[in-house]
Protein backbone atom coordinates (compact mmCIF):
# COMPACT_ATOMS: atom_id res chain seq x y z
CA UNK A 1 152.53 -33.35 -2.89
CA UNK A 2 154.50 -32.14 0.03
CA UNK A 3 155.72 -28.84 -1.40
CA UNK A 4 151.82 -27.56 -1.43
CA UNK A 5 151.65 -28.09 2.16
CA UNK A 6 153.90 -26.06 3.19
CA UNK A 7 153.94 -22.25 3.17
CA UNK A 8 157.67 -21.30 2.58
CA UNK A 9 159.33 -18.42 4.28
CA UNK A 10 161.60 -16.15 2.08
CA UNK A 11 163.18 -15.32 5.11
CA UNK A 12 164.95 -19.31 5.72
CA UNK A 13 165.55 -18.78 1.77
CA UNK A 14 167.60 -15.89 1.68
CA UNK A 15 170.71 -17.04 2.62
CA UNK A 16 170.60 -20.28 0.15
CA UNK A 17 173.44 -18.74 -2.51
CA UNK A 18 175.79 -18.11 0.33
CA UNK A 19 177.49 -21.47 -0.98
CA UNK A 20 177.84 -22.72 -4.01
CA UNK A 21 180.50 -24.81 -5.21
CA UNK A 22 180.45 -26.10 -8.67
CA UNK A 23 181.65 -29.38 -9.68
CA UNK A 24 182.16 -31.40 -13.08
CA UNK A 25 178.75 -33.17 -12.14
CA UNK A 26 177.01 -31.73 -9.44
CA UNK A 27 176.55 -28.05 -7.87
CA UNK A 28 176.96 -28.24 -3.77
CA UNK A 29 174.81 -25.44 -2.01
CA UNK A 30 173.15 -24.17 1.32
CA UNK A 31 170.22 -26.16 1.84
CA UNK A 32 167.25 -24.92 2.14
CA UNK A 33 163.44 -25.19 3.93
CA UNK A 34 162.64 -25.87 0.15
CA UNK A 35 164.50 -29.22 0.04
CA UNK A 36 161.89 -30.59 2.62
CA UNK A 37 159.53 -32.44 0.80
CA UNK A 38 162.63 -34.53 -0.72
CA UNK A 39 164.53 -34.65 2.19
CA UNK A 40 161.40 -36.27 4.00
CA UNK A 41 160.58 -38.45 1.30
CA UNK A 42 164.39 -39.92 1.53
CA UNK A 43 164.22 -40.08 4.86
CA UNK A 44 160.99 -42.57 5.13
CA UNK A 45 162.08 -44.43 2.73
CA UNK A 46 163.10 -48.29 3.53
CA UNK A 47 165.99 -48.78 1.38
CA UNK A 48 167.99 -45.82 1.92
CA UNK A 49 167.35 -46.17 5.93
CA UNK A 50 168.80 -49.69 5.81
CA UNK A 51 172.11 -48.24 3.69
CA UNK A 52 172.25 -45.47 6.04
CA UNK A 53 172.01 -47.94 8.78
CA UNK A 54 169.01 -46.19 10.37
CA UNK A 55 165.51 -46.94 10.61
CA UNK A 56 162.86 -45.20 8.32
CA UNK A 57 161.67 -42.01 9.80
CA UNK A 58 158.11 -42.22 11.62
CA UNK A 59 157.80 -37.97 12.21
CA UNK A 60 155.14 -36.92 10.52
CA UNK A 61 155.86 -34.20 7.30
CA UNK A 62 154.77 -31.19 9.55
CA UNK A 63 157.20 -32.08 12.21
CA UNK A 64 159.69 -32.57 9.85
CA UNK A 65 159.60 -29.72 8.55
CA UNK A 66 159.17 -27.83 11.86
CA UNK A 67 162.25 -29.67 12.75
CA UNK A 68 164.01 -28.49 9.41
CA UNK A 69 163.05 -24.99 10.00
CA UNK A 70 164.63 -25.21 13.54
CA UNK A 71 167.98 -26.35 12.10
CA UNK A 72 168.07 -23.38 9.90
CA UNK A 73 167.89 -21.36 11.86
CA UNK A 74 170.06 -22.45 14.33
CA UNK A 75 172.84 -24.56 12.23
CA UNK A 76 175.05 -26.03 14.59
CA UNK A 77 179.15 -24.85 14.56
CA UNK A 78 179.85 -28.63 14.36
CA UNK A 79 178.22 -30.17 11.18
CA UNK A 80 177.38 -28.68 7.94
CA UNK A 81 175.04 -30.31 5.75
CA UNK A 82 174.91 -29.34 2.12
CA UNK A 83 172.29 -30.00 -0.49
CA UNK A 84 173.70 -31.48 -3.94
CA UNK A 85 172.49 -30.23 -7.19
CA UNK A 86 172.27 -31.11 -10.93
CA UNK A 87 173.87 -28.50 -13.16
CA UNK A 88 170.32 -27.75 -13.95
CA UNK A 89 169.21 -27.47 -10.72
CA UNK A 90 167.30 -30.73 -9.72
CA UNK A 91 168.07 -31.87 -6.21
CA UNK A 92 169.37 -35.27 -6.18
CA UNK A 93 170.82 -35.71 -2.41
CA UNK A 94 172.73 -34.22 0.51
CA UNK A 95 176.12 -34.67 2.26
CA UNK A 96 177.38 -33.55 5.21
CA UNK A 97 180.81 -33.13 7.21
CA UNK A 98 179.86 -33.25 10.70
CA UNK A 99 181.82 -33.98 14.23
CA UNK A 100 183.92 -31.51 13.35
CA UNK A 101 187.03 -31.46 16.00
CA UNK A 102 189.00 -28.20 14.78
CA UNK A 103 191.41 -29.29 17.52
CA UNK A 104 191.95 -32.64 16.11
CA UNK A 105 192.18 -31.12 12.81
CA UNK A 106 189.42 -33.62 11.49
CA UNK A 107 185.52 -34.56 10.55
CA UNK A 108 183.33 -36.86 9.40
CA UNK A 109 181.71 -37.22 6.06
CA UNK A 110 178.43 -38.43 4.97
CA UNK A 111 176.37 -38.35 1.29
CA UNK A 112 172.98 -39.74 -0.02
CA UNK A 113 172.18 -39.80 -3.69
CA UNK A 114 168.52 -40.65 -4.65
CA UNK A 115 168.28 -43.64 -6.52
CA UNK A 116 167.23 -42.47 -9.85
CA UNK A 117 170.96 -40.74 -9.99
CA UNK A 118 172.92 -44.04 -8.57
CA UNK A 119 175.47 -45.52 -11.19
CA UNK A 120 175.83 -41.76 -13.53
CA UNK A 121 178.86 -40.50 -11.21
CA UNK A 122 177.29 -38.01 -9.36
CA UNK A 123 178.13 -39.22 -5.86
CA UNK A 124 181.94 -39.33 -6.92
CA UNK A 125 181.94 -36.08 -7.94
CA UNK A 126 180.03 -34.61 -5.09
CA UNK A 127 182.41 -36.47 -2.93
CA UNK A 128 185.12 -34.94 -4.81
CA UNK A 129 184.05 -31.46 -4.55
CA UNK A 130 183.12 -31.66 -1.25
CA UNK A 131 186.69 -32.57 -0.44
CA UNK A 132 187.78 -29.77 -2.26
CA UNK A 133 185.92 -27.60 -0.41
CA UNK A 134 186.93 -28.83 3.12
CA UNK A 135 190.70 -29.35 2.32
CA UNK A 136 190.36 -25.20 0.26
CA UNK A 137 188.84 -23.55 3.01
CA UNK A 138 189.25 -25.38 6.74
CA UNK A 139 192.21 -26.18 8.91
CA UNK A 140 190.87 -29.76 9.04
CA UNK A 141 193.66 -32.65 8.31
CA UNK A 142 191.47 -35.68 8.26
CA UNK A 143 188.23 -36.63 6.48
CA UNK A 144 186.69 -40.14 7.59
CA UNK A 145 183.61 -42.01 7.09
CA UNK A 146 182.09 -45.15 8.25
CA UNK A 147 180.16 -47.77 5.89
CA UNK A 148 178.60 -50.74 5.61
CA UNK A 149 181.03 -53.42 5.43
CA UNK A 150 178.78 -55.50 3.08
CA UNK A 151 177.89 -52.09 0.77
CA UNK A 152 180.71 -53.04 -1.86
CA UNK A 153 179.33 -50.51 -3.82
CA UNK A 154 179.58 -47.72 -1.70
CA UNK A 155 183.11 -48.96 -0.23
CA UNK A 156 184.31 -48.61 -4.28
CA UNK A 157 182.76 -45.28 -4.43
CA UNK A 158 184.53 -43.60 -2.03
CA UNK A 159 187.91 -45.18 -2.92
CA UNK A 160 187.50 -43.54 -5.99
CA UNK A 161 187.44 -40.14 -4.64
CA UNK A 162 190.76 -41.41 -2.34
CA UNK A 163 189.60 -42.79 0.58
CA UNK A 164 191.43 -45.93 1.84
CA UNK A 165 189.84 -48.17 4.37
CA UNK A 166 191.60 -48.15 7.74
CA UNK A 167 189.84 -51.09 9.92
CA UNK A 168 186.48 -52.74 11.05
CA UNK A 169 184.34 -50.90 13.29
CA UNK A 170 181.04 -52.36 14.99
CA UNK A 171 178.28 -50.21 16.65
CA UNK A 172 175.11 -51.15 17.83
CA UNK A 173 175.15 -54.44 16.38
CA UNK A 174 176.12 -53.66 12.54
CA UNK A 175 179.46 -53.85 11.28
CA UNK A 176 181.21 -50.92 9.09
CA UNK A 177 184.04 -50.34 7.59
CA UNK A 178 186.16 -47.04 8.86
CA UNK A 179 187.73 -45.35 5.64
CA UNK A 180 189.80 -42.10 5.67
CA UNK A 181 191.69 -39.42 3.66
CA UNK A 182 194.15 -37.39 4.55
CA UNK A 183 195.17 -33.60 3.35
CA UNK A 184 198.01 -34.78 1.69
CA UNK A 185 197.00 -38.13 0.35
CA UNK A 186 193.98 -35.86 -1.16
CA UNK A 187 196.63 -33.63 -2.50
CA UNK A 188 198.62 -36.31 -4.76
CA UNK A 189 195.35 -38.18 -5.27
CA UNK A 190 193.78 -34.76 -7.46
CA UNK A 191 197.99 -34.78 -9.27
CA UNK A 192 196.92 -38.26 -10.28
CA UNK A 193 193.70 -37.23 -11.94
CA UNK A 194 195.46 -34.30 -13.51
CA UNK A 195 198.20 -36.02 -14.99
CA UNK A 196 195.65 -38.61 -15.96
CA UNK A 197 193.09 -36.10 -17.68
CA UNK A 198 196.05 -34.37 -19.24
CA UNK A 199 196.86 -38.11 -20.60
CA UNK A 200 193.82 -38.45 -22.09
CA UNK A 201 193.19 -34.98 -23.93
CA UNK A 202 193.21 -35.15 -27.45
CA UNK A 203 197.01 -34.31 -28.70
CA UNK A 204 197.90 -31.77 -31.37
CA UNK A 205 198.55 -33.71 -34.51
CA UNK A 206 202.75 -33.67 -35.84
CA UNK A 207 203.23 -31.87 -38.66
CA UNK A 208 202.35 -34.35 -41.65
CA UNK A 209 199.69 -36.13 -39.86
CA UNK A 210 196.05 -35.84 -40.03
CA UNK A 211 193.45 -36.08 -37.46
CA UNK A 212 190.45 -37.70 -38.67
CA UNK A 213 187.38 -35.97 -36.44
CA UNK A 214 184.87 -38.57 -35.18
CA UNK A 215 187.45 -41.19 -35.46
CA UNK A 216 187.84 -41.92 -31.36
């Protein structure tokens, strides 16, 4: 509905494949004045406001996406927001590393993942990639976050991907949890998954055995 109202300009467009990091799950990329009509319809809705702990957005769709077209244009040095991608292409969500102190050698992270894609592992992964990508190509130290304290589910998610939480924090009446990952704590946290997927590879059979394909 909201991608025929809007006229899009190839020029905002052409400068979409200047990232693209691929991940086991997920494909993280320059967003685009294309994701608008899903960005706006995440951002008005209820339930992912109240996880976000924001309010629903009340902008209408055309300043939205006069707003959207602004921050393309102009990205700001200190945040990058990223769109994340199927592997065949459908836009599921968007995370971001923003606050970035260079001098402090850290930044913040955020991620949303549209419902219909909760609970298949794509928010791990797009954590994890986005990780890799910070920690490959920036000086930064220190990744952080803030959540919920009663979003179990989120908390879990993230300590998946490493993060460990560090203390309460309250603002503006709600109360989060801070969680954190360092460069080197992301380091030995990707040996772990190595050594564990290199546990659990299939294993040549010794001479005189037989595998039996199908069997696990």
């Amino acid at each position: 509905m909201f991608k025929r109202a809007l006229p899009w300009s190839r020029k905002m467009t052409a400068a979409a494949d200047a990232l693209s990091i691929k991940g086991n799950k997920v494909i993280l990329r320059e967003k685009s004045i294309e994701d608008a009509p899903d960005d706006y319809a995440w951002r008005v809705d209820e339930e992912l406001a109240r996880l976000d702990a924001t309010r629903p957005l009340r902008m209408s769709y055309e300043d939205f996406v006069r707003y959207s077209k602004e921050e393309l244009a102009y990205p700001s040095p200190w945040s990058k927001r990223i769109a994340v991608d199927t592997h065949d292409g459908k836009h599921i969500g968007n995370c971001m590393y923003y606050d970035i102190d260079l001098r402090r050698g850290e930044t913040e992270l955020g991620i949303m993942i549209d419902r219909e894609h909760w609970n298949h592992g794509y928010g791990t992964d797009a954590v994890d990639t986005l990780l890799n990508h910070i920690f490959g190509t920036t000086t930064i130290s220190r990744v952080y976050l803030h959540t919920l304290d009663w979003n179990h589910r989120a908390r879990r998610a993230f300590a998946k991907s490493g993060f460990r939480e560090v203390k309460p924090v309250r603002r503006n009446g709600l109360d989060f949890i801070q969680m954190e990952i360092w460069r080197d704590e992301w380091e030995r946290h990707r040996q772990g998954h190595r050594r564990q997927d290199g546990a659990n590879a299939p294993q040549e059979p010794e001479p005189g055995h037989t595998r039996v394909s199908g069997a696990e």
